[in-house]
Each structure stands twice: as structure tokens, then as C-alpha cells.
Protein backbone atom coordinates (compact mmCIF):
# COMPACT_ATOMS: atom_id res chain seq x y z
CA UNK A 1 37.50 2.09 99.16
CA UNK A 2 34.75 -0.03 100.76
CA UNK A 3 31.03 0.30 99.62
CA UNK A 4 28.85 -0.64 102.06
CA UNK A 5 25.52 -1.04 100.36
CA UNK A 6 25.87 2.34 98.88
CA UNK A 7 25.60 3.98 95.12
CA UNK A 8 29.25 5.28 95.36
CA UNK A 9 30.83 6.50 92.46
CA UNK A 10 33.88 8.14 91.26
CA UNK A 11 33.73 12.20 90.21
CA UNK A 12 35.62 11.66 87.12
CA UNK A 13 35.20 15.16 85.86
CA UNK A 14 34.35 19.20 87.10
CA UNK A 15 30.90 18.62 85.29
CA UNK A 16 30.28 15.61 87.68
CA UNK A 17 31.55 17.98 90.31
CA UNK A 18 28.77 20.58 89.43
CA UNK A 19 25.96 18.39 88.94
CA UNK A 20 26.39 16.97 92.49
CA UNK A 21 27.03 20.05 93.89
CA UNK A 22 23.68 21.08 92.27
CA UNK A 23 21.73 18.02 93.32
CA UNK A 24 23.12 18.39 96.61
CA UNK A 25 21.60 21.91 97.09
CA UNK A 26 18.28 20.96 96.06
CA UNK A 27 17.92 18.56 98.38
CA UNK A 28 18.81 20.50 101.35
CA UNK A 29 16.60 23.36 99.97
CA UNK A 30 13.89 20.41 99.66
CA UNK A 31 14.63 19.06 103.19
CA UNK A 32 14.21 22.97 104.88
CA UNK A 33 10.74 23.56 103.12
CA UNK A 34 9.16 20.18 103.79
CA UNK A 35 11.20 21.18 107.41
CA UNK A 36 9.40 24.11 107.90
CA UNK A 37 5.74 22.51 106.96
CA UNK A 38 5.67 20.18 109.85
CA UNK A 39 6.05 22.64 111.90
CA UNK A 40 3.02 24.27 110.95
């Protein structure tokens, strides 16, 4: 797998799994409230 100028890394376990899947989620609720503000 290429890495072009990217942090990629592996999921080596379900816990990885979770935590990105957690991090993931915060940042999209992040991105739709700072979304919404411009707006206003």
C-alpha cells in the first residue's frame, strides 16, 4: 500500500477499530456545529 504523505496505519486490533470509529464521530459532530455557526 502506497502512503502518500499521509499518517496511515494498520488497525491491528477491535480496540483500534473503536477508537477510530470514536474519533471519527467527533469530528464530524465537530465539523456540523462549527458548520452550522457560519451560517449564522
Amino acid at each position: 500500500m502506497k502512503d502518500e504523505g499521509r499518517n496511515a496505519k494498520r488497525i491491528n486490533s477491535v480496540r483500534d477499530l473503536e477508537v477510530y470509529k470514536l474519533a471519527f464521530e467527533s469530528a464530524m459532530e465537530i465539523f456540523e456545529i462549527s458548520k452550522s455557526r457560519l451560517v449564522l
